[in-house]
ModelCIF file with pLDDT and N, C-alpha, C, O atoms, coordinates in Angstrom:
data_MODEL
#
_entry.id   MODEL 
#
_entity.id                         1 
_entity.type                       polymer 
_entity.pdbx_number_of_molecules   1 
#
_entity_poly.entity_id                      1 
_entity_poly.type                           'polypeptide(L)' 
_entity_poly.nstd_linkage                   no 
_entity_poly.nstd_monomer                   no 
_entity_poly.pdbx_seq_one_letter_code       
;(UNK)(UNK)(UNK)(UNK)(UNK)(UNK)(UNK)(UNK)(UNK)(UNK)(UNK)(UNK)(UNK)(UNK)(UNK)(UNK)
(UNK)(UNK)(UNK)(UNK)(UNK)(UNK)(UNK)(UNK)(UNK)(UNK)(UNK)(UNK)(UNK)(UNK)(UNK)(UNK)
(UNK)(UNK)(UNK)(UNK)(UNK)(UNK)(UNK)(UNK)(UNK)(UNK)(UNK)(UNK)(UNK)(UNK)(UNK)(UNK)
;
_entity_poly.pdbx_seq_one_letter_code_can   XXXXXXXXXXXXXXXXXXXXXXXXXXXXXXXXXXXXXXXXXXXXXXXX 
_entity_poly.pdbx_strand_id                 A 
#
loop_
_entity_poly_seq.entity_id 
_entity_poly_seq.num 
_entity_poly_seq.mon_id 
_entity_poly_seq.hetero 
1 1  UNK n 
1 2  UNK n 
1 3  UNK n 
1 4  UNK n 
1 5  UNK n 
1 6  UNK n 
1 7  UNK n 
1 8  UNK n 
1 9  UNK n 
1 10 UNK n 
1 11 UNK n 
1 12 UNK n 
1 13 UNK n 
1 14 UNK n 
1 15 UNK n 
1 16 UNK n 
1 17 UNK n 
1 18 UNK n 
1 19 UNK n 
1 20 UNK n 
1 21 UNK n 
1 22 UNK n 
1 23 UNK n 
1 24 UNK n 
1 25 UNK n 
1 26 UNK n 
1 27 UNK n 
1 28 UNK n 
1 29 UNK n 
1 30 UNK n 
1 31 UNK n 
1 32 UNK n 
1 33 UNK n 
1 34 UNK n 
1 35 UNK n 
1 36 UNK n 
1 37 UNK n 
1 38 UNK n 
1 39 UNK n 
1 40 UNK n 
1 41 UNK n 
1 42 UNK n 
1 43 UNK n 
1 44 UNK n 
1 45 UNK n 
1 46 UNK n 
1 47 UNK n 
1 48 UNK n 
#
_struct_asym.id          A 
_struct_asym.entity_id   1 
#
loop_
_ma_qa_metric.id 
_ma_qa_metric.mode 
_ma_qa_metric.name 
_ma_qa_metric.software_group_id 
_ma_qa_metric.type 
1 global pLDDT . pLDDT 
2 local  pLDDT . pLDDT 
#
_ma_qa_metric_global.metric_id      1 
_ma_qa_metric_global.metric_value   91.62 
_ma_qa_metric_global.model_id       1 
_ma_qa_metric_global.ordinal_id     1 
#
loop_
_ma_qa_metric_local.label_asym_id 
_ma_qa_metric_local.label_comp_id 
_ma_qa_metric_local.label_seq_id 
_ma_qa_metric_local.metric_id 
_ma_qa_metric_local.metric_value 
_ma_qa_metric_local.model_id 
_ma_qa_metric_local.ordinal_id 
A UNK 1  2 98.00 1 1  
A UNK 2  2 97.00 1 2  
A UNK 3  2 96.00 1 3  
A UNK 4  2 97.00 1 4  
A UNK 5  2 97.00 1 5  
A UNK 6  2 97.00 1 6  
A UNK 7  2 97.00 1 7  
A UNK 8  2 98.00 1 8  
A UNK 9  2 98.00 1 9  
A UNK 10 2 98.00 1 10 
A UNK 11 2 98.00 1 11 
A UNK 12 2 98.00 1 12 
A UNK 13 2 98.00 1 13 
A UNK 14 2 98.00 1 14 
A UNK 15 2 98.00 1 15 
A UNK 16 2 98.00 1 16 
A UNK 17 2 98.00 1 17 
A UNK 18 2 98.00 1 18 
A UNK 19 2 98.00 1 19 
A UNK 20 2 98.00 1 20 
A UNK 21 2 98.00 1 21 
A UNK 22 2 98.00 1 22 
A UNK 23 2 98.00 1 23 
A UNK 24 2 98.00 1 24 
A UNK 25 2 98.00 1 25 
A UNK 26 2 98.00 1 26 
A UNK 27 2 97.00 1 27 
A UNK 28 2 96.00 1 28 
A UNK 29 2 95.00 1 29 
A UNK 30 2 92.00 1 30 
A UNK 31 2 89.00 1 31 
A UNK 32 2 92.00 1 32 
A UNK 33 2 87.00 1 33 
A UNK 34 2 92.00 1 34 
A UNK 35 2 96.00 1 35 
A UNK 36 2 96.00 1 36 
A UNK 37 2 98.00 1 37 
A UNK 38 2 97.00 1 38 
A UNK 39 2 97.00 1 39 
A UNK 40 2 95.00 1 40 
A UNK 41 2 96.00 1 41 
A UNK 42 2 92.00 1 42 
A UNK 43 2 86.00 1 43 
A UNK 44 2 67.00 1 44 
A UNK 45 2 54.00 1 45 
A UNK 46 2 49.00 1 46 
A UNK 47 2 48.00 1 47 
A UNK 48 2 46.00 1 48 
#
loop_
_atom_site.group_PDB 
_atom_site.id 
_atom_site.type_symbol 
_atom_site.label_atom_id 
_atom_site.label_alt_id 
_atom_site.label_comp_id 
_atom_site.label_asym_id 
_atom_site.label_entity_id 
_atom_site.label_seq_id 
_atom_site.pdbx_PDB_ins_code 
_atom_site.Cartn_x 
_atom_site.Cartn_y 
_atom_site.Cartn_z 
_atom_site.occupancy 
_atom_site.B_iso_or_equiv 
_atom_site.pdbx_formal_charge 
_atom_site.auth_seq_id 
_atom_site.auth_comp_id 
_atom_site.auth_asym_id 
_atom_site.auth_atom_id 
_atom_site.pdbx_PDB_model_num 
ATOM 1   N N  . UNK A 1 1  ? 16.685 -32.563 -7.536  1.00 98.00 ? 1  UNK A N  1 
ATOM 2   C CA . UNK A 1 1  ? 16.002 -31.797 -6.503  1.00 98.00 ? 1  UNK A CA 1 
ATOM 3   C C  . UNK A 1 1  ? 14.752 -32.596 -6.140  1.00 98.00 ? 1  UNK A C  1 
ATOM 4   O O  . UNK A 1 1  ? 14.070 -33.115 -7.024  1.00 98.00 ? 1  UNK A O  1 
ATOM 5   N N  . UNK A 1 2  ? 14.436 -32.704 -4.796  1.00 97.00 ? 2  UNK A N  1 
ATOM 6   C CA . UNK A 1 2  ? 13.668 -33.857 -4.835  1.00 97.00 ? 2  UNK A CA 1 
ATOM 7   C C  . UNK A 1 2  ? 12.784 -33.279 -3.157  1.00 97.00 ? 2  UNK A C  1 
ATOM 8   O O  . UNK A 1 2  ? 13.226 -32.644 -2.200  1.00 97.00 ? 2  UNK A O  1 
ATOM 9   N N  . UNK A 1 3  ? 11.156 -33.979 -3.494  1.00 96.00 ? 3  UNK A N  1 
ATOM 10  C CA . UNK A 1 3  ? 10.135 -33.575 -2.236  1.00 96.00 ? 3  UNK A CA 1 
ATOM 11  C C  . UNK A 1 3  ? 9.299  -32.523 -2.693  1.00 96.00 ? 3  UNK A C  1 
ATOM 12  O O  . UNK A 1 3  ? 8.411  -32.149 -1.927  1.00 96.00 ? 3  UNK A O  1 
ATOM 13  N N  . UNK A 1 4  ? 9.450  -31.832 -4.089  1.00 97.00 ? 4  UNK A N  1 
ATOM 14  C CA . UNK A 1 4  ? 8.559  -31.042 -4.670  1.00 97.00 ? 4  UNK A CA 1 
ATOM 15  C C  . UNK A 1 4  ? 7.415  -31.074 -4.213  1.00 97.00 ? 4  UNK A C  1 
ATOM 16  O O  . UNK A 1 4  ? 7.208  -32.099 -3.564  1.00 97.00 ? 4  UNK A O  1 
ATOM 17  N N  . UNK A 1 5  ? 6.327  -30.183 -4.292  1.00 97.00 ? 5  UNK A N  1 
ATOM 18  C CA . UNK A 1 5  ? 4.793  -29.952 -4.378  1.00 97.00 ? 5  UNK A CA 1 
ATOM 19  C C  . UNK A 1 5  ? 4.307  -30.639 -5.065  1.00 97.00 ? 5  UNK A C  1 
ATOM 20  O O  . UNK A 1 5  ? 4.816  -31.078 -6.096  1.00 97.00 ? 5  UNK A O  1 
ATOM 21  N N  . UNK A 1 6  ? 3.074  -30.914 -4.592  1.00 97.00 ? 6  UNK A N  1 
ATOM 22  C CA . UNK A 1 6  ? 1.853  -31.094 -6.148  1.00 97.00 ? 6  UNK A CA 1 
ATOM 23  C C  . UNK A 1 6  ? 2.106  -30.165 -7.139  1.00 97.00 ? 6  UNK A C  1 
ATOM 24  O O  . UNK A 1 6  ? 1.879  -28.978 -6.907  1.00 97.00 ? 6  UNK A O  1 
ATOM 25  N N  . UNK A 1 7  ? 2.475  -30.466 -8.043  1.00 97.00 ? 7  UNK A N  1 
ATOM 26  C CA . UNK A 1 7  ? 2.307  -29.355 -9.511  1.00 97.00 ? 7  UNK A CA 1 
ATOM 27  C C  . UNK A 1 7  ? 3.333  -28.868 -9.027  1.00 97.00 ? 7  UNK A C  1 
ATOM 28  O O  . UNK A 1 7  ? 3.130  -27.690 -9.319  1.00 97.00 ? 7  UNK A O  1 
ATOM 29  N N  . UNK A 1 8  ? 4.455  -28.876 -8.413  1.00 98.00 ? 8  UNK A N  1 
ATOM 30  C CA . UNK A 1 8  ? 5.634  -27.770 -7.869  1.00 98.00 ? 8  UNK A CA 1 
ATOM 31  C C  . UNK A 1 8  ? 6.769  -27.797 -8.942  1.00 98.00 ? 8  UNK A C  1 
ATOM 32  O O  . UNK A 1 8  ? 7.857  -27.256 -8.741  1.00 98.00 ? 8  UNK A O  1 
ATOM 33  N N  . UNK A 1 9  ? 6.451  -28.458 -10.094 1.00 98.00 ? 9  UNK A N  1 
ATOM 34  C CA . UNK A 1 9  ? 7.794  -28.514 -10.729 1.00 98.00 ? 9  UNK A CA 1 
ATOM 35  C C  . UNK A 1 9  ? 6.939  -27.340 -12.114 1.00 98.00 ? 9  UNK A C  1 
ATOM 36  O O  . UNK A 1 9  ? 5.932  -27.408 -12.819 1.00 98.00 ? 9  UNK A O  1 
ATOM 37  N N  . UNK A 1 10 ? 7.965  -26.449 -11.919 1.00 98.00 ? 10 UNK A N  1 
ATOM 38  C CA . UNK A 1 10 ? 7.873  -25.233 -13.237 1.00 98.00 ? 10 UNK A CA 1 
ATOM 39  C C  . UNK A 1 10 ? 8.689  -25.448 -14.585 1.00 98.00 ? 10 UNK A C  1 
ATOM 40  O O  . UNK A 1 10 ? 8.717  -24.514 -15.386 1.00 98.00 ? 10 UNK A O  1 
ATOM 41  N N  . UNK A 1 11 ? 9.281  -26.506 -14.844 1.00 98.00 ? 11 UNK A N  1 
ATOM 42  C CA . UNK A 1 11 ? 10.227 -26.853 -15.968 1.00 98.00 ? 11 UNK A CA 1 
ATOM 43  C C  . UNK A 1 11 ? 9.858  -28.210 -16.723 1.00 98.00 ? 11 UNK A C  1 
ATOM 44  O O  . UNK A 1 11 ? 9.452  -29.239 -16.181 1.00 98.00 ? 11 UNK A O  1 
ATOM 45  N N  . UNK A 1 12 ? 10.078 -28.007 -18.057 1.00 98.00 ? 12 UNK A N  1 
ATOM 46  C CA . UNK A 1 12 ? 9.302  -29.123 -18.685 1.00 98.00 ? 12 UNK A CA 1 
ATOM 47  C C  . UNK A 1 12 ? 10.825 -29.759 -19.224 1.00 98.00 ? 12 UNK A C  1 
ATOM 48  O O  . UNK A 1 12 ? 11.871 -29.121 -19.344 1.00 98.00 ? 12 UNK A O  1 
ATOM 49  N N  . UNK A 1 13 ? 10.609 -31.159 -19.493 1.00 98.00 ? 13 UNK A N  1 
ATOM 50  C CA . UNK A 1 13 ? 12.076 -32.170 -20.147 1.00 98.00 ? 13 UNK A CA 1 
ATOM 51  C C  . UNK A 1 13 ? 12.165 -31.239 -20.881 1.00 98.00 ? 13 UNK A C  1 
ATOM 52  O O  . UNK A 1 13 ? 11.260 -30.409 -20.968 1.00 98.00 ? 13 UNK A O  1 
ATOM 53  N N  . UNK A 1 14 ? 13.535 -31.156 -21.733 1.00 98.00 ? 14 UNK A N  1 
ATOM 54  C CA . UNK A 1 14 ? 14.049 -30.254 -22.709 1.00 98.00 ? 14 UNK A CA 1 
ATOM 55  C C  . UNK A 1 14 ? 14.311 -28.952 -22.387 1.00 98.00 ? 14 UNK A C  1 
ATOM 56  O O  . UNK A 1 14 ? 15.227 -28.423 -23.015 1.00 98.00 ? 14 UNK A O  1 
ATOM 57  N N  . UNK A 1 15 ? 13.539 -28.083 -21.287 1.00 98.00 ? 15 UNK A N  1 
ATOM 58  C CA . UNK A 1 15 ? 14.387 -26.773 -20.794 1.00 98.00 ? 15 UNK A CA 1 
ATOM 59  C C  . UNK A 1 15 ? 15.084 -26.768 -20.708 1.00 98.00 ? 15 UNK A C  1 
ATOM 60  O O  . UNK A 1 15 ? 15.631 -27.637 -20.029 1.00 98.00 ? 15 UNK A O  1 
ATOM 61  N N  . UNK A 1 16 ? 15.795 -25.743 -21.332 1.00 98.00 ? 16 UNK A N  1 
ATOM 62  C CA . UNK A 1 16 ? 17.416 -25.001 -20.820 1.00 98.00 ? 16 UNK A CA 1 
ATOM 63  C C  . UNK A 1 16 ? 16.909 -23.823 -19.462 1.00 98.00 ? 16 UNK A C  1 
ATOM 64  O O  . UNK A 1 16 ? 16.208 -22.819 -19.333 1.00 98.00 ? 16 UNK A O  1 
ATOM 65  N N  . UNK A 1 17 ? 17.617 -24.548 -18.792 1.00 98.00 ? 17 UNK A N  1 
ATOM 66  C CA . UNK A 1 17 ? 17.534 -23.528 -17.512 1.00 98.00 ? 17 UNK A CA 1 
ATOM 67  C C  . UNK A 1 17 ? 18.668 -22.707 -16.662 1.00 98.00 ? 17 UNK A C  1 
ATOM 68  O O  . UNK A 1 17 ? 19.228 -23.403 -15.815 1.00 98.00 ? 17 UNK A O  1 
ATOM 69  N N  . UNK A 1 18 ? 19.053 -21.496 -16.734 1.00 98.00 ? 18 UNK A N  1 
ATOM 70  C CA . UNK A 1 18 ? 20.393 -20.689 -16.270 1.00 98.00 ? 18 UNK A CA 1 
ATOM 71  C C  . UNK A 1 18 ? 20.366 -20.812 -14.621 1.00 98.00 ? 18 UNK A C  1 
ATOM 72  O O  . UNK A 1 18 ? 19.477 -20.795 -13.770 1.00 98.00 ? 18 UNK A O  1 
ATOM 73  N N  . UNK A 1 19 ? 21.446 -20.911 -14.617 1.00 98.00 ? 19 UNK A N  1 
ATOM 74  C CA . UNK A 1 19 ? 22.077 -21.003 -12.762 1.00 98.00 ? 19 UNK A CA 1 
ATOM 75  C C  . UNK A 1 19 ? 21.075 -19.710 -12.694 1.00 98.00 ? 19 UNK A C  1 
ATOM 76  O O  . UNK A 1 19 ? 20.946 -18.826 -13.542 1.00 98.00 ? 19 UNK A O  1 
ATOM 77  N N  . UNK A 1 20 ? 20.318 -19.873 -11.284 1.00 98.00 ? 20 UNK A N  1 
ATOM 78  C CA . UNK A 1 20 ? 19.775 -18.885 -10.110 1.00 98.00 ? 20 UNK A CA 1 
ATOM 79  C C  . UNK A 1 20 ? 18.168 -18.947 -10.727 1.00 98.00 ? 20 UNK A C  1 
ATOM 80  O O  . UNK A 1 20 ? 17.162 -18.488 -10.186 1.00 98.00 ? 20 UNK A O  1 
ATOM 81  N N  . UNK A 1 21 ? 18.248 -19.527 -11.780 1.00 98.00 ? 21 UNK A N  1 
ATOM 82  C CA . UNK A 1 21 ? 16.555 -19.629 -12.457 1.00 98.00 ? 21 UNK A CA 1 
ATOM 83  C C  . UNK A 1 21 ? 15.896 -20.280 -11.357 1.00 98.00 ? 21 UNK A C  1 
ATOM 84  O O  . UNK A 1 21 ? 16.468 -21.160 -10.713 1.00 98.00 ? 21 UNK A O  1 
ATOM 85  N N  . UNK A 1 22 ? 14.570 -19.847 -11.070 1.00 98.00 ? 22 UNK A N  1 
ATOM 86  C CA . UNK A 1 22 ? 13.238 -20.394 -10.308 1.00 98.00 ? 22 UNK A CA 1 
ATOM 87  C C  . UNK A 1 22 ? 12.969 -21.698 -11.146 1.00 98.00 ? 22 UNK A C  1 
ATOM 88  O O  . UNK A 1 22 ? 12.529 -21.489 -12.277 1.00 98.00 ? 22 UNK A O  1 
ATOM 89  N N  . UNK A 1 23 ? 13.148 -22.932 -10.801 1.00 98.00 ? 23 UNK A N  1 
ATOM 90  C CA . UNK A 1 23 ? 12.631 -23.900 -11.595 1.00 98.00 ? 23 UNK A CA 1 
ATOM 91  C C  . UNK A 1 23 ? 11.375 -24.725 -10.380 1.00 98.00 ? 23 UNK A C  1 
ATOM 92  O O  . UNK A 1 23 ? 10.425 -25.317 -10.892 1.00 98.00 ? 23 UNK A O  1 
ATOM 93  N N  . UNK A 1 24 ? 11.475 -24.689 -9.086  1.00 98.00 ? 24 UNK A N  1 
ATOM 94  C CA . UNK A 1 24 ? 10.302 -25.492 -8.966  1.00 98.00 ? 24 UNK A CA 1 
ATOM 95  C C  . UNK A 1 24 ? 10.010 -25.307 -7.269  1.00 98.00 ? 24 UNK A C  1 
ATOM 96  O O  . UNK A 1 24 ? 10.935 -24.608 -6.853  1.00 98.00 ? 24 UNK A O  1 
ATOM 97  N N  . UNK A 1 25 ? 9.358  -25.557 -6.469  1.00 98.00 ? 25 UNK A N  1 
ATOM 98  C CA . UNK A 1 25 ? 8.553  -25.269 -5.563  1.00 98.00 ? 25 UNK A CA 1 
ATOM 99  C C  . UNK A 1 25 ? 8.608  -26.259 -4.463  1.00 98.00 ? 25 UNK A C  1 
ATOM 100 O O  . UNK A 1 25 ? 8.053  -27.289 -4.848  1.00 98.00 ? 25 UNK A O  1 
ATOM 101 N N  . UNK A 1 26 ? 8.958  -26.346 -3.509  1.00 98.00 ? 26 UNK A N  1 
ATOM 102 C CA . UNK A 1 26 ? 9.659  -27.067 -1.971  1.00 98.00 ? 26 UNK A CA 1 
ATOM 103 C C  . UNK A 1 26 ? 8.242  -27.796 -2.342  1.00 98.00 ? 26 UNK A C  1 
ATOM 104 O O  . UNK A 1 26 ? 7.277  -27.544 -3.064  1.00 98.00 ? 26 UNK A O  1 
ATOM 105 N N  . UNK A 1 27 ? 8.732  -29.057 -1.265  1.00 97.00 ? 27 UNK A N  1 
ATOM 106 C CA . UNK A 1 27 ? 7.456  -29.561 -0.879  1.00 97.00 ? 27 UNK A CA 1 
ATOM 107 C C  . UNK A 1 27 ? 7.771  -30.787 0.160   1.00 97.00 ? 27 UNK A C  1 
ATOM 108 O O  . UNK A 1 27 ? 8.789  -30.862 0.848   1.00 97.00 ? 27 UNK A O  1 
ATOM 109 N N  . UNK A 1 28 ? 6.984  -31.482 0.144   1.00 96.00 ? 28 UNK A N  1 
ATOM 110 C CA . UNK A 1 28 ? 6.857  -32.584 0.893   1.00 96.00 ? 28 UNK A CA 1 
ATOM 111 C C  . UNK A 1 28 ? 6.530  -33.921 0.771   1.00 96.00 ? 28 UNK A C  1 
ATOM 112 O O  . UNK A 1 28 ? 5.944  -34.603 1.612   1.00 96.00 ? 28 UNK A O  1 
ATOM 113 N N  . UNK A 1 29 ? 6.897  -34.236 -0.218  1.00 95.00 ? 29 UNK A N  1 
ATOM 114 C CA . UNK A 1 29 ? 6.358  -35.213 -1.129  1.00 95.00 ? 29 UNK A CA 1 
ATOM 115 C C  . UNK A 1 29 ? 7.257  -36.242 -0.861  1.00 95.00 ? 29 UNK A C  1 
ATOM 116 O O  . UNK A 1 29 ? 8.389  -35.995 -0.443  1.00 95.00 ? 29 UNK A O  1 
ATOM 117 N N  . UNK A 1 30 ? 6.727  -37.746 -1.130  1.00 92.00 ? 30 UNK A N  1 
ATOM 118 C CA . UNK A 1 30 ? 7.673  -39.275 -1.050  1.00 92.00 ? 30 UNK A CA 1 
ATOM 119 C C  . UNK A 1 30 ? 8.249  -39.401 0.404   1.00 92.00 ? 30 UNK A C  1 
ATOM 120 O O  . UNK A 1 30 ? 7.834  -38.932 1.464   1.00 92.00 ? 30 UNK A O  1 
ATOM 121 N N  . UNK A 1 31 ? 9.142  -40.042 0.169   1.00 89.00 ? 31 UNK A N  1 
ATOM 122 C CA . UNK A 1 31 ? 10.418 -40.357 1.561   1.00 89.00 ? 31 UNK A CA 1 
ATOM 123 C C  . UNK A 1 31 ? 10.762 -38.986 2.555   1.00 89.00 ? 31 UNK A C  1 
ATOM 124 O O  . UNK A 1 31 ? 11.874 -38.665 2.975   1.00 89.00 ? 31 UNK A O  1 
ATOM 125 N N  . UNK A 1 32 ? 9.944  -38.548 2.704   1.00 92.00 ? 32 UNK A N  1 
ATOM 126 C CA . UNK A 1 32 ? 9.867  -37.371 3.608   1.00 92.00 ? 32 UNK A CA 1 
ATOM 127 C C  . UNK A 1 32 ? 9.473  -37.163 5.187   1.00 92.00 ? 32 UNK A C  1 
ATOM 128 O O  . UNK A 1 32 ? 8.535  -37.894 5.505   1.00 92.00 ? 32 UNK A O  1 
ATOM 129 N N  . UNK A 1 33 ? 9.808  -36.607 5.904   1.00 87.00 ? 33 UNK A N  1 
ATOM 130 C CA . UNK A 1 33 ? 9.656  -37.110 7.294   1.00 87.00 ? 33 UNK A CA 1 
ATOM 131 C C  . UNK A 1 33 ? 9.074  -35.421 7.213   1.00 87.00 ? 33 UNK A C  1 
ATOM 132 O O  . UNK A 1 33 ? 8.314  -35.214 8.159   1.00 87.00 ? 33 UNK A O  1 
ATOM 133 N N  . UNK A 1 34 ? 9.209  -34.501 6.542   1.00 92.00 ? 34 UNK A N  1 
ATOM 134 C CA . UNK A 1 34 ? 8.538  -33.331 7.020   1.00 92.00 ? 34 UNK A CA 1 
ATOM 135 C C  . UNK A 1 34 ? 9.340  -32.257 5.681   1.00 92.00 ? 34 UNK A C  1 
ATOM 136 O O  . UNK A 1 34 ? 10.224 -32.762 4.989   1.00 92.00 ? 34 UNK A O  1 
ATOM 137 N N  . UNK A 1 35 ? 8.946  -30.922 5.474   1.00 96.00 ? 35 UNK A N  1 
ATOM 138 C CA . UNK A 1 35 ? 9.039  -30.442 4.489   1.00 96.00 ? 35 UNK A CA 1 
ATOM 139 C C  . UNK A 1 35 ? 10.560 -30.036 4.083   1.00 96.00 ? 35 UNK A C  1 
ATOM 140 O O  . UNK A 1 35 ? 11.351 -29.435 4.809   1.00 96.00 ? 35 UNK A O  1 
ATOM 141 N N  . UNK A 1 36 ? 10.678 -30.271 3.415   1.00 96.00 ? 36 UNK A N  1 
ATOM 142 C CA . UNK A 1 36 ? 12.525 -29.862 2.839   1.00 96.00 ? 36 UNK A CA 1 
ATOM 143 C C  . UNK A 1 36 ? 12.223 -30.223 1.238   1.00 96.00 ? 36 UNK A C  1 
ATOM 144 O O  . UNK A 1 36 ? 11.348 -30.622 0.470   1.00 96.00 ? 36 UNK A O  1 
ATOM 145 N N  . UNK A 1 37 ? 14.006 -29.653 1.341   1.00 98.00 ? 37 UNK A N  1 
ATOM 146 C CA . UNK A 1 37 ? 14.482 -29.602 -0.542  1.00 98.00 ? 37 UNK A CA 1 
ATOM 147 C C  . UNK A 1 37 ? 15.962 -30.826 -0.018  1.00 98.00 ? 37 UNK A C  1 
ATOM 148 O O  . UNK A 1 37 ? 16.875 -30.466 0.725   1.00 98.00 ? 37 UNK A O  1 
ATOM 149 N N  . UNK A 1 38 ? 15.873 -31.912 -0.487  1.00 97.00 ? 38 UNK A N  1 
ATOM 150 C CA . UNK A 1 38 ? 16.693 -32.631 -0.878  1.00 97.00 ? 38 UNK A CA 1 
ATOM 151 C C  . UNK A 1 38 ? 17.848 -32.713 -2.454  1.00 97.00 ? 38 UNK A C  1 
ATOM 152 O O  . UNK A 1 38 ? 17.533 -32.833 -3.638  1.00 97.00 ? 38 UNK A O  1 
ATOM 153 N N  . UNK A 1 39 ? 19.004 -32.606 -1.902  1.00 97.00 ? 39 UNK A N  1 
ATOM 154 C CA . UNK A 1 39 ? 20.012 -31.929 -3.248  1.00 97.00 ? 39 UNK A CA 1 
ATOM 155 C C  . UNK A 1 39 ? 20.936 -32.685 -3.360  1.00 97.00 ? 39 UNK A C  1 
ATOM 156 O O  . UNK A 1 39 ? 21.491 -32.936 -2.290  1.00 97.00 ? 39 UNK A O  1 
ATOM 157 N N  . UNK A 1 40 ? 21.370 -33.199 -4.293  1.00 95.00 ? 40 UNK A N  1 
ATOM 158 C CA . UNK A 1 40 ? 22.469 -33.867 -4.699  1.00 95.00 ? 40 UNK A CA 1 
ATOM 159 C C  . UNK A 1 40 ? 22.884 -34.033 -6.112  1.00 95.00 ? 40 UNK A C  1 
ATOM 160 O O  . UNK A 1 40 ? 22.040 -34.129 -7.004  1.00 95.00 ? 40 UNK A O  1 
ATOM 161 N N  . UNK A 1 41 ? 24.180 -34.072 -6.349  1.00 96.00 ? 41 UNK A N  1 
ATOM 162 C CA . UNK A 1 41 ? 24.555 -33.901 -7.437  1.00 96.00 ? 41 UNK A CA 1 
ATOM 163 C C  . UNK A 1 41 ? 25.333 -35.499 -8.182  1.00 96.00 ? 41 UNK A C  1 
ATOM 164 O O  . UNK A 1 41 ? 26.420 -35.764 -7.669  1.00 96.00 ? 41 UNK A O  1 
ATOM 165 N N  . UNK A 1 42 ? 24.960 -36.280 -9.047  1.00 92.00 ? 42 UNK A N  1 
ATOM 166 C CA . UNK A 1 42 ? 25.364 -37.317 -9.551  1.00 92.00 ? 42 UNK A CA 1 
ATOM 167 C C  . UNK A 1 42 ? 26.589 -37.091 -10.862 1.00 92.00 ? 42 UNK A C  1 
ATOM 168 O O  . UNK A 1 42 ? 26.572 -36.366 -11.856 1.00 92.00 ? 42 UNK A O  1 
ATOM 169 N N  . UNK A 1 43 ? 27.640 -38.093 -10.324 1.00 86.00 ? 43 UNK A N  1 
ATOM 170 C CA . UNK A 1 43 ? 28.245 -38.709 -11.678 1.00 86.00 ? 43 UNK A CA 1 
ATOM 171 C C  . UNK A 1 43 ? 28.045 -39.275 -12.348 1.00 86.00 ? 43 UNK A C  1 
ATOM 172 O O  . UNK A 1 43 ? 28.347 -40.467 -12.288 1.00 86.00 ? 43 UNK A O  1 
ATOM 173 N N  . UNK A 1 44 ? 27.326 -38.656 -13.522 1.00 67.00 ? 44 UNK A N  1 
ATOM 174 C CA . UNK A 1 44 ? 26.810 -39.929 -14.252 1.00 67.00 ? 44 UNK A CA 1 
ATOM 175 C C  . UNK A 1 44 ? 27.525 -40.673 -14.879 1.00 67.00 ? 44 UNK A C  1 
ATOM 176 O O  . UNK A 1 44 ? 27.110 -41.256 -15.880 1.00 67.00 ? 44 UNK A O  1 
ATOM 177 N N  . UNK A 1 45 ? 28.568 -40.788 -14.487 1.00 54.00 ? 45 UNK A N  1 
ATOM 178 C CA . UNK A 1 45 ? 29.589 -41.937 -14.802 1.00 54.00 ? 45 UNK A CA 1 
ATOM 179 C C  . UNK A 1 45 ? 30.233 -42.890 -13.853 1.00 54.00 ? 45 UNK A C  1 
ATOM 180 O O  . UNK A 1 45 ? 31.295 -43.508 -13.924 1.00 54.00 ? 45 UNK A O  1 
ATOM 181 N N  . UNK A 1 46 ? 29.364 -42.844 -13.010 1.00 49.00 ? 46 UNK A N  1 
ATOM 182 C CA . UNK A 1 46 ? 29.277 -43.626 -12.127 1.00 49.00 ? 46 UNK A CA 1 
ATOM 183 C C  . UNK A 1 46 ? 27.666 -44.183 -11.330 1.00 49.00 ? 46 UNK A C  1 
ATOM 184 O O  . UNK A 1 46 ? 26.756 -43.602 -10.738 1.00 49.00 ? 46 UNK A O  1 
ATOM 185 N N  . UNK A 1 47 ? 28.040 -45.993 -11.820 1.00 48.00 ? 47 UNK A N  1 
ATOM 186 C CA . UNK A 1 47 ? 26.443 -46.031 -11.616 1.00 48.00 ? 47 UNK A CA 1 
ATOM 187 C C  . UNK A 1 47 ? 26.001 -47.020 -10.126 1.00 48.00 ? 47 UNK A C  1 
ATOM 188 O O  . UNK A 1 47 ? 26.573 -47.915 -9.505  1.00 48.00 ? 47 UNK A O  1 
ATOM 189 N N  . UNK A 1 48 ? 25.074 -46.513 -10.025 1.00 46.00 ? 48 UNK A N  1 
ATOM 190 C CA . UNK A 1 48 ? 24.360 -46.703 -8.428  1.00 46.00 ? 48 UNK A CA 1 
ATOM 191 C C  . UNK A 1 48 ? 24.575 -48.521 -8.630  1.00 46.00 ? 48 UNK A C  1 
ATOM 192 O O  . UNK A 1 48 ? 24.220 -49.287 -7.735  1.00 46.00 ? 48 UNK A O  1 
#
């Protein structure tokens, strides 16, 4: 999930976090042309 806020991320490494949980806060941050939530899902068995 990517473009978060300042401070927009609510989850620390090691959380277990359940589908529909609030984990972190839109923003606008990096490679951004204007505010959104960027989503994608990786194989990590398959590498870039």
């Amino acid at each position: 999930y990517l473009h978060m806020t300042y401070e927009g991320v609510l989850k620390e490494i090691g959380d277990n976090v359940a589908q529909g949980e609030v984990i972190a806060l839109s923003g606008n941050s990096g490679w951004s042309s204007g505010p959104h939530l960027h989503i994608q899902v990786n194989n990590s068995f398959i590498q870039p």
